[in-house]
C-alpha atoms as a PDB file:
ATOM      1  CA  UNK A   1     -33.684   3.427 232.772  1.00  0.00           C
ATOM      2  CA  UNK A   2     -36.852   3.668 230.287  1.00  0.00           C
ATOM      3  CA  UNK A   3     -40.198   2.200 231.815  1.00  0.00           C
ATOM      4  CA  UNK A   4     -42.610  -0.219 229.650  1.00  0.00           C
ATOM      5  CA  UNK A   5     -45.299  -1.301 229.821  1.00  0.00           C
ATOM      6  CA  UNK A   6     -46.254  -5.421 228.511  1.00  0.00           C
ATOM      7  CA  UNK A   7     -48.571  -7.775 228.170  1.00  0.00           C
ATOM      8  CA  UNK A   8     -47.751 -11.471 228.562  1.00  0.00           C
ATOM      9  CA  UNK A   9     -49.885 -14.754 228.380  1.00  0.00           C
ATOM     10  CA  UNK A  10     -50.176 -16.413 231.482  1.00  0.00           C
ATOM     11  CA  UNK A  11     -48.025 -19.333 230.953  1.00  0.00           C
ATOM     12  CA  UNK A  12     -45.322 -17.048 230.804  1.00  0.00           C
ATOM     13  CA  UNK A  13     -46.464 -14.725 233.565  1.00  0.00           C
ATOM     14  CA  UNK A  14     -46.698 -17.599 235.816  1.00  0.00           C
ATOM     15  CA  UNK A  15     -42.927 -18.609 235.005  1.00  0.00           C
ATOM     16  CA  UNK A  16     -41.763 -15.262 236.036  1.00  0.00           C
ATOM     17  CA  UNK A  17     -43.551 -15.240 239.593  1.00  0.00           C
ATOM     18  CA  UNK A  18     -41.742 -18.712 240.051  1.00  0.00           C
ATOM     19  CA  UNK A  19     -38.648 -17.601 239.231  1.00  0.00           C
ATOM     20  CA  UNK A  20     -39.029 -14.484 241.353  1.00  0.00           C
ATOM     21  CA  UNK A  21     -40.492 -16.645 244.068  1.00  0.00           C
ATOM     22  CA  UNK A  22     -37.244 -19.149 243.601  1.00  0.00           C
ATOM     23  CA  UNK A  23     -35.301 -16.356 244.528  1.00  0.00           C
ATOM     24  CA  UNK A  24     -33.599 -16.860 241.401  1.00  0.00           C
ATOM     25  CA  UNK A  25     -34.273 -13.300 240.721  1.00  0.00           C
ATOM     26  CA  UNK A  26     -35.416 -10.442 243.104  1.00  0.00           C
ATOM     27  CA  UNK A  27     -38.039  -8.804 240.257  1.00  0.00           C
ATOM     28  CA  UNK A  28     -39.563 -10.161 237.232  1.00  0.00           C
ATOM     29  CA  UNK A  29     -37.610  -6.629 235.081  1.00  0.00           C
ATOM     30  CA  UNK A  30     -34.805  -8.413 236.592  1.00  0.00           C
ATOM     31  CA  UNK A  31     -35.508 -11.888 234.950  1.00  0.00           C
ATOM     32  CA  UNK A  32     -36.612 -10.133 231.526  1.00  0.00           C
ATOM     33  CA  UNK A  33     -33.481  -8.093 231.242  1.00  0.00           C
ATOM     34  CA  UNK A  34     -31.784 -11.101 231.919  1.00  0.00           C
ATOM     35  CA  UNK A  35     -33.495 -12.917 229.881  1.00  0.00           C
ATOM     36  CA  UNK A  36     -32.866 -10.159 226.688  1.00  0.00           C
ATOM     37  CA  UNK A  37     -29.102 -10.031 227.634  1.00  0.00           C
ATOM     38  CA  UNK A  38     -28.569 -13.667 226.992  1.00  0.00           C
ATOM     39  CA  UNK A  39     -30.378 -12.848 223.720  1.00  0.00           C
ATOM     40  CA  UNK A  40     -28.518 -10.242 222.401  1.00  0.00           C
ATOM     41  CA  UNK A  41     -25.371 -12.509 223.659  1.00  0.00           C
ATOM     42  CA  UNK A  42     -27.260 -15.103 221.416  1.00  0.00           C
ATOM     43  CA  UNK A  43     -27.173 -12.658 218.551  1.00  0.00           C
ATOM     44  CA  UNK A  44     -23.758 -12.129 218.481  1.00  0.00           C
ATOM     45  CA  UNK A  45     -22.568 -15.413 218.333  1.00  0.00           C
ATOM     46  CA  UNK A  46     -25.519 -16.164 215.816  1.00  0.00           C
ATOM     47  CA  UNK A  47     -24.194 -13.326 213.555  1.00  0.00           C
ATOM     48  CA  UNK A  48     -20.432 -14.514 213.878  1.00  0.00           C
ATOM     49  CA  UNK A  49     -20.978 -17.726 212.846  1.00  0.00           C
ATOM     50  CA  UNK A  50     -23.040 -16.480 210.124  1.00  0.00           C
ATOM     51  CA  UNK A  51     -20.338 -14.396 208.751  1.00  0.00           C
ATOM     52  CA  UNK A  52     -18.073 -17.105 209.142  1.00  0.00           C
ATOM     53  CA  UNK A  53     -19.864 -19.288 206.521  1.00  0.00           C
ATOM     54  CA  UNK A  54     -20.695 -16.572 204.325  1.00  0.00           C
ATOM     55  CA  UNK A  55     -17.089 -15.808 203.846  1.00  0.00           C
ATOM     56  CA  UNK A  56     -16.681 -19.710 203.505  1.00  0.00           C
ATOM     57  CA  UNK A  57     -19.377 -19.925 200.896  1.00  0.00           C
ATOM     58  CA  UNK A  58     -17.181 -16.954 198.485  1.00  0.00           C
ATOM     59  CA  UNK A  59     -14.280 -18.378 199.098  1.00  0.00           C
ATOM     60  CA  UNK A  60     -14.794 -21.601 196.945  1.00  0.00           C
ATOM     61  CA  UNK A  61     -13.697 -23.605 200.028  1.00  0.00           C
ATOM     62  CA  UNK A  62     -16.791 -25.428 200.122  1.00  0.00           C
ATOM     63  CA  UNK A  63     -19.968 -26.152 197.632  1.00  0.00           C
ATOM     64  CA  UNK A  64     -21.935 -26.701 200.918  1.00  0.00           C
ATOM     65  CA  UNK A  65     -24.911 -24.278 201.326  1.00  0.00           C
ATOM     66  CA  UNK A  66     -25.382 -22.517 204.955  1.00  0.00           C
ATOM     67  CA  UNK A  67     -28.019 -25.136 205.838  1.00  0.00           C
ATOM     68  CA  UNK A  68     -25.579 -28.192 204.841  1.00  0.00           C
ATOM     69  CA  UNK A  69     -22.668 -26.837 206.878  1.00  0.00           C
ATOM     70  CA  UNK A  70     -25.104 -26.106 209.858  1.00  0.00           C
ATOM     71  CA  UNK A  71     -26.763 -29.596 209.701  1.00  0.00           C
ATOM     72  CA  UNK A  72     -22.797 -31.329 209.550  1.00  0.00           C
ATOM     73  CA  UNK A  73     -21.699 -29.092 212.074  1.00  0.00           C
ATOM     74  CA  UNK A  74     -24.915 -30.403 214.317  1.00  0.00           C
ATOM     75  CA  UNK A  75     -24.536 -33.606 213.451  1.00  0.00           C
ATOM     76  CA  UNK A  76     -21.003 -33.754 214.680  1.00  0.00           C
ATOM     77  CA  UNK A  77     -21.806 -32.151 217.404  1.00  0.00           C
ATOM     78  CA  UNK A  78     -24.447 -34.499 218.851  1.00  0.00           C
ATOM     79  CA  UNK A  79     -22.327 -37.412 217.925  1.00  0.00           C
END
């Protein structure tokens, strides 16, 4: 496992020790690789939809742009 080295401002810092001290998690690189998994799980999902409404978009099956289809999609979502 690589090492690092970070800075972070202390709002953030703080959040960490009170997650740590939550036992939540037993060490803040525990937290922030957490933290980066849920991200890159984010990603994915981010990139799927994304290809989802490109392919949309070309097929002709809607004159919606991205943002239009995201907004709708939102707005049924929220109720």
């Amino acid at each position: 496992m690589s090492r690092q080295s970070i800075s972070l401002t202390e709002p953030n810092d703080d959040w960490l020790k009170d997650q740590v001290k939550s036992n939540e998690y037993s060490s803040k690189s525990e937290l922030i690789n957490d933290l980066i998994r849920q991200a890159r799980h984010q990603q994915v999902q981010i990139d799927w939809i994304r290809a989802k409404l490109e392919k949309a978009e070309s097929s002709g099956f809607t004159n919606k742009s991205k943002a239009e289809i995201l907004a709708e999609s939102k707005s049924l979502l929220n109720g």
